[in-house]
PDB file of N, CA and C in Angstrom:
ATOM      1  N   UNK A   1      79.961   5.861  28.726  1.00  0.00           N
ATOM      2  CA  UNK A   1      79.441   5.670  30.088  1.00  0.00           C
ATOM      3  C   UNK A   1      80.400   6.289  31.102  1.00  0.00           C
ATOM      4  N   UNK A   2      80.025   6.756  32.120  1.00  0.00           N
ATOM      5  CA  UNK A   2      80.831   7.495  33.286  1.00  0.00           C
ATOM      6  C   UNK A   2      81.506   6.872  33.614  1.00  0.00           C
ATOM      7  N   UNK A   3      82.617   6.910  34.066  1.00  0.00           N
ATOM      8  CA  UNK A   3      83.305   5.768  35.528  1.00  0.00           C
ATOM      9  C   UNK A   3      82.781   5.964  36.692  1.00  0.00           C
ATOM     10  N   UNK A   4      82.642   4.475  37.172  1.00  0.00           N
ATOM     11  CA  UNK A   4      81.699   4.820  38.339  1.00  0.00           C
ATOM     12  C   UNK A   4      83.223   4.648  39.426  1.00  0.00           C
ATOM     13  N   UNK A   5      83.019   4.784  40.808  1.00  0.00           N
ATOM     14  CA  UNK A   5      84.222   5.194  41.831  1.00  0.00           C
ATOM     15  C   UNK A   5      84.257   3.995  42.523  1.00  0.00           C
ATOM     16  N   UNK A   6      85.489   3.012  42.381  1.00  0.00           N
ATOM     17  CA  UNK A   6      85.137   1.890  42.780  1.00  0.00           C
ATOM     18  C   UNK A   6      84.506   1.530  44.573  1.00  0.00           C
ATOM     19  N   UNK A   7      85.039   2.962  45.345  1.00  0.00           N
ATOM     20  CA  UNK A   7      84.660   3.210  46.133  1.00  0.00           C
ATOM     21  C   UNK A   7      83.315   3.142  46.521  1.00  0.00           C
ATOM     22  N   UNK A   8      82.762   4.071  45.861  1.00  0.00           N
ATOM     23  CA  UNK A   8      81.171   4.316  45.965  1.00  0.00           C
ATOM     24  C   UNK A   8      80.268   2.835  45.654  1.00  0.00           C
ATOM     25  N   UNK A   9      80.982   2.154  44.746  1.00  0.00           N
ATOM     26  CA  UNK A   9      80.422   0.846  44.386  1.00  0.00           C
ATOM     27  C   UNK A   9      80.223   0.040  45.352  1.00  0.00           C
ATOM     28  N   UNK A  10      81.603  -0.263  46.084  1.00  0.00           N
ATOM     29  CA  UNK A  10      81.593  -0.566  47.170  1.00  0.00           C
ATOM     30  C   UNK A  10      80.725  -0.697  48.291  1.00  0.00           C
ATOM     31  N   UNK A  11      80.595   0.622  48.498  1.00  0.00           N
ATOM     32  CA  UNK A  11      79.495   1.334  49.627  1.00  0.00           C
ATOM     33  C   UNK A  11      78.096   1.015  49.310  1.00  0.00           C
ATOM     34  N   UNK A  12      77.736   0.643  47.807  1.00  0.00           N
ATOM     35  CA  UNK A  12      76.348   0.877  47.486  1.00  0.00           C
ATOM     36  C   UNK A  12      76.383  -0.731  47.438  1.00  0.00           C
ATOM     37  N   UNK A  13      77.339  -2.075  47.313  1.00  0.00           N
ATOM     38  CA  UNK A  13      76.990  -2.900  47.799  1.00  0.00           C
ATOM     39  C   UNK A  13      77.206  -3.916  48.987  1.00  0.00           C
ATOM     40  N   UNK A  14      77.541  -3.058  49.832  1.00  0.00           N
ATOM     41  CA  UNK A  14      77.402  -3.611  51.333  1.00  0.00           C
ATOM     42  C   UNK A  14      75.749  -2.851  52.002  1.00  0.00           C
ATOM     43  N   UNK A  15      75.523  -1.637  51.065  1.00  0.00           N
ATOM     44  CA  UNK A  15      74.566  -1.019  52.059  1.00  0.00           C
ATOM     45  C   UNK A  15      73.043  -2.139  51.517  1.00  0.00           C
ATOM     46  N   UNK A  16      73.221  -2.269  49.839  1.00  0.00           N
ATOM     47  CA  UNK A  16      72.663  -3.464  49.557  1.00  0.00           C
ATOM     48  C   UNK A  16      71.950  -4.414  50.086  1.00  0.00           C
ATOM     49  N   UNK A  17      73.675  -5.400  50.516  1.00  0.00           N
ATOM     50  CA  UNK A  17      73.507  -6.650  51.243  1.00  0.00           C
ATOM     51  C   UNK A  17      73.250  -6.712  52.934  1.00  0.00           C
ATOM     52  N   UNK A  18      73.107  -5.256  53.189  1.00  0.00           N
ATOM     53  CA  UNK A  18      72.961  -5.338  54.239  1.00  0.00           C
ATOM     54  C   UNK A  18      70.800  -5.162  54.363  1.00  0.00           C
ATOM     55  N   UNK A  19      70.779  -4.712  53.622  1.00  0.00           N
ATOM     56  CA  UNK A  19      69.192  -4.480  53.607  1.00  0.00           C
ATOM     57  C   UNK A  19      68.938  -5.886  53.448  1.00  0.00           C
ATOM     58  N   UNK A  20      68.848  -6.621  52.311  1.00  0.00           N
ATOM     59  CA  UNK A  20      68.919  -8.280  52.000  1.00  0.00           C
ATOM     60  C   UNK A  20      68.799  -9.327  53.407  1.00  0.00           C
ATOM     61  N   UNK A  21      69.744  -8.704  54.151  1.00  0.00           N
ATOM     62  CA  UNK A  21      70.079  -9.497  55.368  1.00  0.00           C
ATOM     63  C   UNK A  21      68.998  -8.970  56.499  1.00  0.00           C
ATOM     64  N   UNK A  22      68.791  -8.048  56.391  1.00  0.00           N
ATOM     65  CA  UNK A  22      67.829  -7.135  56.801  1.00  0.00           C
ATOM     66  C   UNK A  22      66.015  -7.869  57.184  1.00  0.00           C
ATOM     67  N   UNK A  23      65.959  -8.047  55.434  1.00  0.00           N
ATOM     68  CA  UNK A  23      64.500  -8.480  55.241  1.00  0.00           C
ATOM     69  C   UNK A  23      64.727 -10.241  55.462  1.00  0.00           C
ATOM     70  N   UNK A  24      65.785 -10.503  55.229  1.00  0.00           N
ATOM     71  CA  UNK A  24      65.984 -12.216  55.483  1.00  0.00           C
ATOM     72  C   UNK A  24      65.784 -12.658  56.813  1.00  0.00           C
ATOM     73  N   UNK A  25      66.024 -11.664  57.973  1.00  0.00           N
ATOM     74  CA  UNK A  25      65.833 -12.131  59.440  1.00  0.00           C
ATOM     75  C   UNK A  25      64.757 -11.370  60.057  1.00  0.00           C
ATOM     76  N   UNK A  26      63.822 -10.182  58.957  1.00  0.00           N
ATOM     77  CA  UNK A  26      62.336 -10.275  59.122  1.00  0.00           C
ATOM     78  C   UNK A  26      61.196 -11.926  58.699  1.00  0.00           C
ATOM     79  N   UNK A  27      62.003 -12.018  57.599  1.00  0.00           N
ATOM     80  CA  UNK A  27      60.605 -13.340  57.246  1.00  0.00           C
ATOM     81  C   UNK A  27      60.173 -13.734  58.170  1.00  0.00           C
ATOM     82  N   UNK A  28      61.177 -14.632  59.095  1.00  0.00           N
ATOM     83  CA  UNK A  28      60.975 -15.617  60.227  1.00  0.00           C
ATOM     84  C   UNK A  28      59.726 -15.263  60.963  1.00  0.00           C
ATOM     85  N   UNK A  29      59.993 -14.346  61.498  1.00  0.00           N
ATOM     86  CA  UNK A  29      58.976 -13.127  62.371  1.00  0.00           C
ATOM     87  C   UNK A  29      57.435 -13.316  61.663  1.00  0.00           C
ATOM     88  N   UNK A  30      57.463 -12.342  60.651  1.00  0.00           N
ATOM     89  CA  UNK A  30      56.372 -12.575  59.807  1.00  0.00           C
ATOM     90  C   UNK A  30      55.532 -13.637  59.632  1.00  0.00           C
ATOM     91  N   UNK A  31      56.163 -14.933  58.938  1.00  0.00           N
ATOM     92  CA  UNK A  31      55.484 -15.840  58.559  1.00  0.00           C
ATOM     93  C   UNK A  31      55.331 -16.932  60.531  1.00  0.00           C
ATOM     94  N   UNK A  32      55.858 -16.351  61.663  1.00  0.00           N
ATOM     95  CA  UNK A  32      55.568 -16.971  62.614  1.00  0.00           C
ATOM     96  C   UNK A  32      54.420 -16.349  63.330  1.00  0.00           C
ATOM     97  N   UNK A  33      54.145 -14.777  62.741  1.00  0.00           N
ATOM     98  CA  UNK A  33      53.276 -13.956  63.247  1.00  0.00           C
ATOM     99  C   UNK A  33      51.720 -14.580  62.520  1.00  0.00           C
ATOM    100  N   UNK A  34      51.987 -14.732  61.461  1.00  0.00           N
ATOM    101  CA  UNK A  34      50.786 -15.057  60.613  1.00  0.00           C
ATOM    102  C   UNK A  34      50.441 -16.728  60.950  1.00  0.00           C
ATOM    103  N   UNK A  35      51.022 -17.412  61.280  1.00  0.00           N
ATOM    104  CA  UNK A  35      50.434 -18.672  61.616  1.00  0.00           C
ATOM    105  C   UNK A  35      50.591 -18.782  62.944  1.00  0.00           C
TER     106      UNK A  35
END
């Protein structure tokens, strides 16, 4: 298996948790839009 760059790892999980956080402070919206 390759080595992955602990760097890049890094980067790929903040950009992650940032999407996560993203769709977590859409729900609210959503499910207040629909009812």
């Amino acid at each position: 298996m390759p080595v992955v760059d602990g760097a890049l790892l890094k980067k790929q999980e903040s950009a992650i948790r940032n999407v996560l956080v993203a769709r977590l402070s859409l729900l609210p919206e959503l499910y207040g839009n629909n009812h």
